[in-house]
Protein backbone atom coordinates (compact mmCIF):
# COMPACT_ATOMS: atom_id res chain seq x y z
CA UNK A 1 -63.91 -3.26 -67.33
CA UNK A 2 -60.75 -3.47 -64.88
CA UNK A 3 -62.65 -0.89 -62.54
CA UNK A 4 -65.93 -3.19 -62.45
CA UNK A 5 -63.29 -6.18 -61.34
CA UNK A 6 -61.55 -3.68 -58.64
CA UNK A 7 -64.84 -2.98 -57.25
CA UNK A 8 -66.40 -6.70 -57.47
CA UNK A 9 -63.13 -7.45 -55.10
CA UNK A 10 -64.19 -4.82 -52.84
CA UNK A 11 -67.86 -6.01 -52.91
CA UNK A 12 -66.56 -9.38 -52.39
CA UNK A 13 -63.75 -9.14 -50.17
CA UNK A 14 -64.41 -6.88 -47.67
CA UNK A 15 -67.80 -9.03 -46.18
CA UNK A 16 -64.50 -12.17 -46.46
CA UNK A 17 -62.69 -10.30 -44.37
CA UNK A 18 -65.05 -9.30 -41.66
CA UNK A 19 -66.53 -12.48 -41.16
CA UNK A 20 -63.13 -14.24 -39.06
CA UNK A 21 -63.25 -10.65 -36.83
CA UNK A 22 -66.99 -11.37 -36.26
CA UNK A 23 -66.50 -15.32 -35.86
CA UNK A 24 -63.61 -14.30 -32.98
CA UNK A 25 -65.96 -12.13 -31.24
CA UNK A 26 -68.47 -15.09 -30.83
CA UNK A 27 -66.34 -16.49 -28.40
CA UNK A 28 -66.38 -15.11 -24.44
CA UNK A 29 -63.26 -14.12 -22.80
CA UNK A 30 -64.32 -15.70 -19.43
CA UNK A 31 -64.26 -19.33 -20.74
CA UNK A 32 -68.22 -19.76 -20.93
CA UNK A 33 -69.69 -20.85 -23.83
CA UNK A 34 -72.31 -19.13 -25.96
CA UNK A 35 -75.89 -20.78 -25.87
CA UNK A 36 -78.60 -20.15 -28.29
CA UNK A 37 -80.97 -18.29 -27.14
CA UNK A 38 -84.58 -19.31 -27.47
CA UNK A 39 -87.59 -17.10 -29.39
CA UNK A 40 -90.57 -17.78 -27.89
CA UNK A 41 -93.86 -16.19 -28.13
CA UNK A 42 -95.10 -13.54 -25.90
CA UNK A 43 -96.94 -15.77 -23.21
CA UNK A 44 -94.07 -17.99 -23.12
CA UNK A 45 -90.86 -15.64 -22.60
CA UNK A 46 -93.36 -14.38 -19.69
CA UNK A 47 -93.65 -18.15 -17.92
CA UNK A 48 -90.20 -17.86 -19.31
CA UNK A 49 -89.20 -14.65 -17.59
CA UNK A 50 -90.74 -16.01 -13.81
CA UNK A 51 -88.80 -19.46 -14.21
CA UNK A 52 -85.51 -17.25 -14.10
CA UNK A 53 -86.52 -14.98 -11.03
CA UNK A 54 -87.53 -18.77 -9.10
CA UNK A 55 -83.99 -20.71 -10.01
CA UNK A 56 -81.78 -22.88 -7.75
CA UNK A 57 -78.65 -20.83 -7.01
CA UNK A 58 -77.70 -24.65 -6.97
CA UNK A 59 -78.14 -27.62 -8.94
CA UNK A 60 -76.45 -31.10 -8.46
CA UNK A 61 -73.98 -29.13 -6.26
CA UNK A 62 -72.81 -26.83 -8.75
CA UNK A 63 -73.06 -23.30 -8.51
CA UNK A 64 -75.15 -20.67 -11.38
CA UNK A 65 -72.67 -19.35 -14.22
CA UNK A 66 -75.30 -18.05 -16.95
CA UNK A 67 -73.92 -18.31 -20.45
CA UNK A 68 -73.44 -15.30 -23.08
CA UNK A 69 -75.36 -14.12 -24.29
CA UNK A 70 -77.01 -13.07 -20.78
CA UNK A 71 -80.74 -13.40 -20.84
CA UNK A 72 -84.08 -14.73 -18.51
CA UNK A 73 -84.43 -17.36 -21.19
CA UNK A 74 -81.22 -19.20 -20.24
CA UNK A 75 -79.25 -20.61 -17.57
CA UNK A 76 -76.52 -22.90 -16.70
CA UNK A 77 -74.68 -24.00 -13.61
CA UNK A 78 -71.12 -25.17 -13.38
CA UNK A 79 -69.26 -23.27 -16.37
CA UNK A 80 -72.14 -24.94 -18.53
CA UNK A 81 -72.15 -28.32 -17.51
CA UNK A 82 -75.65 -28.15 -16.48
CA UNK A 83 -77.88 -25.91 -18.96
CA UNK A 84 -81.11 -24.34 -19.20
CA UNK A 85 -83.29 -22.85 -22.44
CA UNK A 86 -86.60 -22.06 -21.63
CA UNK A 87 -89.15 -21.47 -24.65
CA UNK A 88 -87.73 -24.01 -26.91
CA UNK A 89 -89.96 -25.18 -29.86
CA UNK A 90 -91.75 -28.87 -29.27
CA UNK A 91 -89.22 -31.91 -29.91
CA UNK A 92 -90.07 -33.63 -32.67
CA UNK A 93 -89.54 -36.89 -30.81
CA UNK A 94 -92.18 -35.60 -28.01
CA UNK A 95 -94.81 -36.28 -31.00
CA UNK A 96 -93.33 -39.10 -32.40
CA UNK A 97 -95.56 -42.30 -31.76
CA UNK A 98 -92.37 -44.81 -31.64
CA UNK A 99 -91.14 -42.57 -28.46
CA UNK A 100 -95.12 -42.85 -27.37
CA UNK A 101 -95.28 -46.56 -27.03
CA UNK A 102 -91.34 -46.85 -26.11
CA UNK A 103 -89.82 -47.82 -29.35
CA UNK A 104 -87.35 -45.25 -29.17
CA UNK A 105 -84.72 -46.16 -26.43
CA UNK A 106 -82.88 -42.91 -26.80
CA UNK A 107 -85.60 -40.85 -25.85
CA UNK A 108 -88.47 -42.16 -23.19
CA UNK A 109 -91.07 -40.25 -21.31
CA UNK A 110 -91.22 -39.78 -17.76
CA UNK A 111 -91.64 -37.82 -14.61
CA UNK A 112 -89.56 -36.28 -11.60
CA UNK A 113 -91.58 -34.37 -8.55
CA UNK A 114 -93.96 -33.69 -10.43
CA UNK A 115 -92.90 -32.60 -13.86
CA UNK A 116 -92.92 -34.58 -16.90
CA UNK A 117 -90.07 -34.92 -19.14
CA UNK A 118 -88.48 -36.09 -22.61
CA UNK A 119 -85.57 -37.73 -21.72
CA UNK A 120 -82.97 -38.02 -24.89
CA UNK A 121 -79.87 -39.78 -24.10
CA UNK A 122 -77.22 -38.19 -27.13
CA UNK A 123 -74.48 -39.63 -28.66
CA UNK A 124 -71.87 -37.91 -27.02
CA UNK A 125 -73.31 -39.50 -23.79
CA UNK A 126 -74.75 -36.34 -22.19
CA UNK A 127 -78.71 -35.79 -21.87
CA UNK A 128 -81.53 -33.40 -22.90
CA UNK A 129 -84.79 -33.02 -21.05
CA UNK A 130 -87.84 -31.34 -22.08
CA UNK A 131 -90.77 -30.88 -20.22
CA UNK A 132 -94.01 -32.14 -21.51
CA UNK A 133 -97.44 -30.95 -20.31
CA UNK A 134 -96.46 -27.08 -19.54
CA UNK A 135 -97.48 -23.84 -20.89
CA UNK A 136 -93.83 -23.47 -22.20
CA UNK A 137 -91.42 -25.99 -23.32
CA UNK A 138 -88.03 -26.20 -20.93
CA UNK A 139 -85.10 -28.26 -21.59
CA UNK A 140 -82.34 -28.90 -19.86
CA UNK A 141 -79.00 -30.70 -21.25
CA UNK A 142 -76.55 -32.18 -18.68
CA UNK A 143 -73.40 -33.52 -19.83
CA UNK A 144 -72.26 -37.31 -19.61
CA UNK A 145 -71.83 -38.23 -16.72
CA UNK A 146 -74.11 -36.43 -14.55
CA UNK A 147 -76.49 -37.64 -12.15
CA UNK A 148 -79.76 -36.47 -14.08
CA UNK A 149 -82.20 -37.34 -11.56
CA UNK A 150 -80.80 -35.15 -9.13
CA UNK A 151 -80.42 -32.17 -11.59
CA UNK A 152 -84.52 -32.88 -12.65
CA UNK A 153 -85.08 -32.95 -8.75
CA UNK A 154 -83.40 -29.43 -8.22
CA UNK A 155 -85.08 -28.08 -11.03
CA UNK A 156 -88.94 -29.27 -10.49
CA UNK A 157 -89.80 -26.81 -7.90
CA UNK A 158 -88.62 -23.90 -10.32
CA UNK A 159 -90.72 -25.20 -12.85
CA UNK A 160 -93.93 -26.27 -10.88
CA UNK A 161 -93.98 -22.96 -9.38
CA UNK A 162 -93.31 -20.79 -13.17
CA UNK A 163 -94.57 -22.41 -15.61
CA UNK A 164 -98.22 -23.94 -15.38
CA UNK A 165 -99.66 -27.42 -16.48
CA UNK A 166 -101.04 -27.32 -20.07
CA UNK A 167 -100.67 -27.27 -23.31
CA UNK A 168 -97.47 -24.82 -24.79
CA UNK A 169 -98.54 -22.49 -27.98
């Protein structure tokens, strides 16, 4: 009986005391922050993979720092102020009707250059945009205070040359 309870602690304690070690090495010693990255299906991480290769070294005058974990499916310039995920799943706002007919004032549909996009203002005051009508799904969060239309202005090119017009899978 006491051995069972010695090795229940083991069983137990032991996964307790990894998990803080494994939470600490979540965090990057450069400053950046981590940024989930995206599982799309095959066709998409390829549209996916071409977006990456056809990014601004710029956008709104900051410079590209890509997050941790590296990978084609993310980006983000100015220590994160400015990310992107490409390969996201649909919004569910994007089929809401309310957002449709513009009963939603958080989150309204419209386009820049070219691209159309789900525009979700957030509580904390920063943004999300997701494009509508492409093969994959590409968002892009900006935090308050920046000038969105010029970050969806540096970033239309990228995606008009990438990632085709039609419906994402």
């Amino acid at each position: 009986m006491n051995l069972f309870r010695h090795r229940l602690r083991l069983v137990i304690g032991l996964p307790a005391l990894c998990l803080p070690i494994a939470l600490a090495g979540c965090s990057s010693a450069d400053g950046s922050a981590s940024v989930v990255v995206p599982r799309p299906g095959a066709t998409a991480e390829k549209l996916c993979r071409n977006l990456d290769k056809v990014l601004p070294s710029k956008v709104d005058g900051l410079s590209r720092e890509d997050p941790e974990p590296a990978s084609t499916l993310t980006a983000a310039w100015g220590s994160n102020a400015i990310i992107l995920r490409c390969g996201v799943a649909q919004p569910p706002k994007m089929i809401d009707p309310k957002v449709a007919e513009g009963g939603d004032p958080d989150a309204v549909a419209g386009g820049v250059n070219g691209v159309d996009w789900l525009m979700e203002k957030r509580d904390d005051g920063s943004y999300r945009f997701t494009t509508a009508n492409r093969e994959a799904y590409v968002e892009v969060s900006a935090e308050k205070g920046r000038d969105s239309s010029s970050v969806l202005v540096d970033l239309a090119p990228a995606v008009k040359e990438a990632i085709p017009k039609g419906v994402a899978s």
